[in-house]
C-alpha atoms as a PDB file:
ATOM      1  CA  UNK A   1       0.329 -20.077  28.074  1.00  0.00           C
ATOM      2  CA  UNK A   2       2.263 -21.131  25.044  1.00  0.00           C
ATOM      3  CA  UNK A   3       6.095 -20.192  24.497  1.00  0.00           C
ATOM      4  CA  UNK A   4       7.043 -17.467  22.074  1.00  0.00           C
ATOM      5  CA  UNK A   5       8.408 -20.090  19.574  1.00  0.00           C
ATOM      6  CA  UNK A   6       5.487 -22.009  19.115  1.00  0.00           C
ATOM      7  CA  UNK A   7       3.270 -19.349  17.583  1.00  0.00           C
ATOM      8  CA  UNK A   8       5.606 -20.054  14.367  1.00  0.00           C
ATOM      9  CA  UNK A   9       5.696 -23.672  14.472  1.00  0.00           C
ATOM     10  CA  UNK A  10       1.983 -24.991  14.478  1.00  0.00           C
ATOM     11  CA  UNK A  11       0.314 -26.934  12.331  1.00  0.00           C
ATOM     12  CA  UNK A  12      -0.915 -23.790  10.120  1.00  0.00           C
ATOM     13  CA  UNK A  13       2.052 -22.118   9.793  1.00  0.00           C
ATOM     14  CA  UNK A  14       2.883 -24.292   6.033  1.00  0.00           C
ATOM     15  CA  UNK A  15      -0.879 -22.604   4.963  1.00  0.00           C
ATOM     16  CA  UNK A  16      -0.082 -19.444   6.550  1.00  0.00           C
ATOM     17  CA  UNK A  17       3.515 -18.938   4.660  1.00  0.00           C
ATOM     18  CA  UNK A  18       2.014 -20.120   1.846  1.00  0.00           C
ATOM     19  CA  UNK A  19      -0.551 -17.934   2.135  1.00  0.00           C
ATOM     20  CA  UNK A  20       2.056 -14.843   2.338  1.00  0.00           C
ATOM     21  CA  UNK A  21       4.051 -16.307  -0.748  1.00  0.00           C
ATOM     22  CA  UNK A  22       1.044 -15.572  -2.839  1.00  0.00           C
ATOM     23  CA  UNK A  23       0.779 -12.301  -1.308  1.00  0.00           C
ATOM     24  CA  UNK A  24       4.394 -11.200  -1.569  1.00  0.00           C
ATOM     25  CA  UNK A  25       5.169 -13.268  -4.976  1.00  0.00           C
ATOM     26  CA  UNK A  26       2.695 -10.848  -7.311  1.00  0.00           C
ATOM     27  CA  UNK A  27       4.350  -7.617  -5.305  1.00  0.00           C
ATOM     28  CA  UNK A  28       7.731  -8.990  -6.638  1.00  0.00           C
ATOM     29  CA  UNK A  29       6.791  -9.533  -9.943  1.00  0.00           C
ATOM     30  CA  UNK A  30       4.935  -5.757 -10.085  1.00  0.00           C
ATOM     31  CA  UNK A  31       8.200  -4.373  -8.625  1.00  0.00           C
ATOM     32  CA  UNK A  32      11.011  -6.341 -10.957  1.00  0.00           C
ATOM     33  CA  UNK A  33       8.980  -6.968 -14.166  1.00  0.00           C
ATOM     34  CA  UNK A  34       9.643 -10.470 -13.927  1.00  0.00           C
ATOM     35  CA  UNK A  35      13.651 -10.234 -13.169  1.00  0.00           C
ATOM     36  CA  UNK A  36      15.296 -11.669 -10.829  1.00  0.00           C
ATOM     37  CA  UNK A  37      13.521 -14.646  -9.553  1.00  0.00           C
ATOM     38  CA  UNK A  38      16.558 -16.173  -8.388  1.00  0.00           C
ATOM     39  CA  UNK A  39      16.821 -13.377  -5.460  1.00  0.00           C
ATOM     40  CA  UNK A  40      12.953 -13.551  -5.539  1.00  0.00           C
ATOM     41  CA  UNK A  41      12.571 -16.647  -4.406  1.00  0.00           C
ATOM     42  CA  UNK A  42      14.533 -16.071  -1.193  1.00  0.00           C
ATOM     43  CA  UNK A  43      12.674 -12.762  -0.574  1.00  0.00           C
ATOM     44  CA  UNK A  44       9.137 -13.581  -1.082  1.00  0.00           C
ATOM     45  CA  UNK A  45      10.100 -17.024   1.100  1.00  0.00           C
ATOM     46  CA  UNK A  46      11.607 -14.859   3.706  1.00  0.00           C
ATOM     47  CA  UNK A  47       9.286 -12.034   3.300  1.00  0.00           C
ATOM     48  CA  UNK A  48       6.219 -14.695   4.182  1.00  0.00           C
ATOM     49  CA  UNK A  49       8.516 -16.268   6.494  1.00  0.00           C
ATOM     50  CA  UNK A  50       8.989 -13.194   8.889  1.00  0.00           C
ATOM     51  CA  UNK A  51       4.944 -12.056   8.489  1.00  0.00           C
ATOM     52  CA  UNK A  52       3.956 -15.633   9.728  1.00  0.00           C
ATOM     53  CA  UNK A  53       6.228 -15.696  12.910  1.00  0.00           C
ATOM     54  CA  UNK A  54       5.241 -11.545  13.254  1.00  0.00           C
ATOM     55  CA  UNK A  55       1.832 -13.265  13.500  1.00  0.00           C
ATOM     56  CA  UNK A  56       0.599 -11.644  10.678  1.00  0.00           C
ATOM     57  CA  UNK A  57      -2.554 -12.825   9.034  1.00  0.00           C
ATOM     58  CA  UNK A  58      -3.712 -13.055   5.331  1.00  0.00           C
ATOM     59  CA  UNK A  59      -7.323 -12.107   4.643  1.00  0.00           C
ATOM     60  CA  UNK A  60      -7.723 -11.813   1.106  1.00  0.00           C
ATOM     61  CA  UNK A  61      -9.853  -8.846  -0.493  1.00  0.00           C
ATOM     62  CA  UNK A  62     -13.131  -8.869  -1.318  1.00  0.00           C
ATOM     63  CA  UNK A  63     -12.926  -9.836  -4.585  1.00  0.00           C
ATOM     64  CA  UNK A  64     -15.550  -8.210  -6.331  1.00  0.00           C
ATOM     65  CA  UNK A  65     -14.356  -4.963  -5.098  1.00  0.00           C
ATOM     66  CA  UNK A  66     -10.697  -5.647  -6.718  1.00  0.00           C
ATOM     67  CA  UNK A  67     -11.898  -4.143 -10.009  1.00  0.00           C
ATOM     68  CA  UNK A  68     -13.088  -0.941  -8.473  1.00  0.00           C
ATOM     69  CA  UNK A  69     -10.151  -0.423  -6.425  1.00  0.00           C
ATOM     70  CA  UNK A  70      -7.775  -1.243  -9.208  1.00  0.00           C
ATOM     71  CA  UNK A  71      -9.735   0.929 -11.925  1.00  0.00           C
ATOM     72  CA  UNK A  72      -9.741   3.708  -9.013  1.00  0.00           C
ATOM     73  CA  UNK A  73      -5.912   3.093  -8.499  1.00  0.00           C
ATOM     74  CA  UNK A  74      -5.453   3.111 -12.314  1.00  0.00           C
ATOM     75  CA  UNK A  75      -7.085   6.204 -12.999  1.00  0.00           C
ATOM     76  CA  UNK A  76      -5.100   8.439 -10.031  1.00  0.00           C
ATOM     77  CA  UNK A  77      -1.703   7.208 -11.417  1.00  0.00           C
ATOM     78  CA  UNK A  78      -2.473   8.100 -14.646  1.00  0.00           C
ATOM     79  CA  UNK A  79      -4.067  11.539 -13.279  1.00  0.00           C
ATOM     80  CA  UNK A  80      -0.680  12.085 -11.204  1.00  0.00           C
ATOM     81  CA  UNK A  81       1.612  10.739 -13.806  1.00  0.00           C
ATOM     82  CA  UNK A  82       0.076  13.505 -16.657  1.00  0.00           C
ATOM     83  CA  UNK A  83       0.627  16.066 -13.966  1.00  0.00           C
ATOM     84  CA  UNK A  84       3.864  15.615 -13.031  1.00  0.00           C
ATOM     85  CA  UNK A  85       5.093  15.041 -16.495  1.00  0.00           C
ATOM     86  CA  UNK A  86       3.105  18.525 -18.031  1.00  0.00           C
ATOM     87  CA  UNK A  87       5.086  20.203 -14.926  1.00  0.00           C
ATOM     88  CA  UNK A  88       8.477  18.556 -16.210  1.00  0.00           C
ATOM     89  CA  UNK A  89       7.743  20.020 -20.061  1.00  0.00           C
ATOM     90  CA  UNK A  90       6.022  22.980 -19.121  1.00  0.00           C
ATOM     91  CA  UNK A  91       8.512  24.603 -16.190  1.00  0.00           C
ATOM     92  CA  UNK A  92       6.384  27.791 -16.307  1.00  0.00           C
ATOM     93  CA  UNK A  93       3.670  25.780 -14.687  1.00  0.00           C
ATOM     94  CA  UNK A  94       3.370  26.569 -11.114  1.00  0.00           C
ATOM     95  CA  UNK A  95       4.253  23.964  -8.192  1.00  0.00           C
ATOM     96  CA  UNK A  96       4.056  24.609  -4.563  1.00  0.00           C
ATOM     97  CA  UNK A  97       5.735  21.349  -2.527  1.00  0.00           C
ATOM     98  CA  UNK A  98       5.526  20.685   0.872  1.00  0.00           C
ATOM     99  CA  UNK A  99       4.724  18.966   3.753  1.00  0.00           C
ATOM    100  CA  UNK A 100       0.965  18.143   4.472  1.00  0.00           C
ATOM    101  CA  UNK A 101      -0.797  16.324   7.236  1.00  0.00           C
ATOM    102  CA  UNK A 102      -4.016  13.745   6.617  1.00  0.00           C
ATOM    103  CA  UNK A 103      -5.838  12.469   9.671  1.00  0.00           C
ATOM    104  CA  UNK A 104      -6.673   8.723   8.840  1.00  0.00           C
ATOM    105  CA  UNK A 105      -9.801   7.658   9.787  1.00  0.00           C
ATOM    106  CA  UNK A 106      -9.209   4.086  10.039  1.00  0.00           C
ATOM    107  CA  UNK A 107      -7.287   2.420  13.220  1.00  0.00           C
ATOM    108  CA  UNK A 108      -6.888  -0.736  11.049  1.00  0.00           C
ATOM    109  CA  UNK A 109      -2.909  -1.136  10.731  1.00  0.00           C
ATOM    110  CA  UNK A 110      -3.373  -3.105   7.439  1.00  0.00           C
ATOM    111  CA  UNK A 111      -5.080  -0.207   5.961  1.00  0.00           C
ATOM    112  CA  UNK A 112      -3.010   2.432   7.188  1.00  0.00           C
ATOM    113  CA  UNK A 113       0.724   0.241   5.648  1.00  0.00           C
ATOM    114  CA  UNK A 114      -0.781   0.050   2.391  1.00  0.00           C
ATOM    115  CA  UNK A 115      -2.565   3.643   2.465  1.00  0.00           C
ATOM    116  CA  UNK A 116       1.008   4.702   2.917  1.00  0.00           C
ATOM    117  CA  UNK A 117       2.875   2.421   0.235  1.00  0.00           C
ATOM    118  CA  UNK A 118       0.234   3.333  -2.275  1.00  0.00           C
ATOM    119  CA  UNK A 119       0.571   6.852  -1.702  1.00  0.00           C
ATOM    120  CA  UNK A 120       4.288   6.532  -2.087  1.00  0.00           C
ATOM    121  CA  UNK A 121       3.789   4.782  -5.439  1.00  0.00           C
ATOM    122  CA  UNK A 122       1.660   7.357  -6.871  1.00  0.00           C
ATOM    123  CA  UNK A 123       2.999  10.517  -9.157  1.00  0.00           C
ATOM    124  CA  UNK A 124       3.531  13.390  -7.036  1.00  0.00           C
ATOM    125  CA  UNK A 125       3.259  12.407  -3.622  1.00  0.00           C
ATOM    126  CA  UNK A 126       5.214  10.120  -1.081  1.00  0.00           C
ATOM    127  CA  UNK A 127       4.011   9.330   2.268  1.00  0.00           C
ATOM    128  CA  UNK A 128       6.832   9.686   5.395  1.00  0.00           C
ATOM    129  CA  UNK A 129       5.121   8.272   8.426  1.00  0.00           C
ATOM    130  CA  UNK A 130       2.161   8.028  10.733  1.00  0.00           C
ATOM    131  CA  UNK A 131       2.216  10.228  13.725  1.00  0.00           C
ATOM    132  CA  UNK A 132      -0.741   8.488  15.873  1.00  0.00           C
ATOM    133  CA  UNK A 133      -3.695   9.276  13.657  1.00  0.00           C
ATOM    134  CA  UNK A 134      -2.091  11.366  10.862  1.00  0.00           C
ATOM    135  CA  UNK A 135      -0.241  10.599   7.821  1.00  0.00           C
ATOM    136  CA  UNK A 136       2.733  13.003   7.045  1.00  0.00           C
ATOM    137  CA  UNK A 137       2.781  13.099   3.424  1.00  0.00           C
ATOM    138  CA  UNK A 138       4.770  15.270   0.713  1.00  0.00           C
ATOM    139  CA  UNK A 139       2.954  16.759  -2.261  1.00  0.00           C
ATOM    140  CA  UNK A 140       4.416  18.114  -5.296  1.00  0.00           C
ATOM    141  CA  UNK A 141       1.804  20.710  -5.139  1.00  0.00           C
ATOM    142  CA  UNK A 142       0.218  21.571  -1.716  1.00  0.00           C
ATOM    143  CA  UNK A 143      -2.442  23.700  -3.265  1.00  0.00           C
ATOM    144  CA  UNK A 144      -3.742  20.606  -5.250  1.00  0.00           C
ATOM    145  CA  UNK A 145      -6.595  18.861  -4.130  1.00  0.00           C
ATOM    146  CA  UNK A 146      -4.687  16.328  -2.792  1.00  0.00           C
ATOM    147  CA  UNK A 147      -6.946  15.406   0.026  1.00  0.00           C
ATOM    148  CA  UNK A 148      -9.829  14.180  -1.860  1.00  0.00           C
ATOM    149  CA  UNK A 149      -7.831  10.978  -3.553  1.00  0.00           C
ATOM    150  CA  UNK A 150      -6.412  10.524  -0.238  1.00  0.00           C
ATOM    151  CA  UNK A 151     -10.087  10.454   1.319  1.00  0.00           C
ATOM    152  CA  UNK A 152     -10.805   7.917  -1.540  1.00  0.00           C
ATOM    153  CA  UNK A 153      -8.034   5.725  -1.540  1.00  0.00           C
ATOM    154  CA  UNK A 154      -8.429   5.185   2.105  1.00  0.00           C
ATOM    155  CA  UNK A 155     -12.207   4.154   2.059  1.00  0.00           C
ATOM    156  CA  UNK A 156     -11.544   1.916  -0.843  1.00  0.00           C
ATOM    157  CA  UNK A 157      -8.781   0.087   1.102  1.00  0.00           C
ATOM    158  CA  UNK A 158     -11.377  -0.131   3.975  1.00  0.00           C
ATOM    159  CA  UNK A 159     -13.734  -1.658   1.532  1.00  0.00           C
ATOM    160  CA  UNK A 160     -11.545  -3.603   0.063  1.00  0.00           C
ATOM    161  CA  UNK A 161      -9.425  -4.877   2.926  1.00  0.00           C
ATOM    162  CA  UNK A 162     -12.676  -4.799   5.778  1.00  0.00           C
ATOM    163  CA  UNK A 163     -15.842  -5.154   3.745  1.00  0.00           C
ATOM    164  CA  UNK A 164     -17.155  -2.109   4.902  1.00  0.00           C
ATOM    165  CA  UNK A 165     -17.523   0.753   4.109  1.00  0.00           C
ATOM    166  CA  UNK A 166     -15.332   3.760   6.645  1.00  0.00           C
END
């Protein structure tokens, strides 16, 4: 059996970090507009750094179903972003927040992280944790059909991510 340590030194980890830099290097530039690079450099190098000796691997998406899943992802931002700024102008519209639960149907952990960070990203909704097989999430309105982009989202990252369908 091979010590702990060597898992991060091998001859793949330079591919493998690499690998996470051009994973991690796009998020940065999404989050910061472009800013920043200086701290950006150390971050995405120590972001990639810490996923290769985690023993994370990179498996790129399918890329013919990026469009899709970014036209999808497009769309319910857009969707969410309308709603919560008519709710912000219009106060007499009704909202209901809360706490709701969403059993995830995938056990793939890679799914589930960015399930969670996407929901978190989108208008009106922010994901908390995952308790075994269900995603505690909070919804601006609990009486929206807030399940049904969840249900979506998730079988898109499946596809996406897996290259299959859930």
């Amino acid at each position: 059996m091979k010590p702990e340590s060597s898992r991060f030194f091998s001859h793949t980890t330079p591919a493998r970090w690499l690998g996470w830099c051009l994973v991690f290097a796009p998020c940065w530039l999404l989050l910061t507009g472009g800013d920043g690079w200086g701290f950006g450099v150390v971050a995405v190098a120590g972001s990639a750094a810490v996923a290769v000796w985690l023993g994370a691997s990179v498996r790129l998406p399918g890329w013919r179903q990026l469009p899709g899943f970014m036209g999808f992802l497009l769309r319910a931002a857009i969707q969410g972003g309308w709603d919560v700024a008519r709710r912000a102008w219009l106060p007499s519209l009704p909202i209901s927040p809360g706490w709701v639960e969403y059993s995830l149907r995938t056990e793939d952990e890679r799914v589930r992280v960015l399930l969670s960070a996407i929901i978190g990203i989108l208008p009106g909704t922010l994901a908390l944790r995952v308790d075994e097989n269900r995603l505690v999430i909070h919804a601006l309105d609990i009486h929206q059909d807030w399940r049904s982009t969840i249900v979506a989202l998730e079988s898109r990252l499946v596809y996406l991510l897996l290259g299959r369908a859930l």
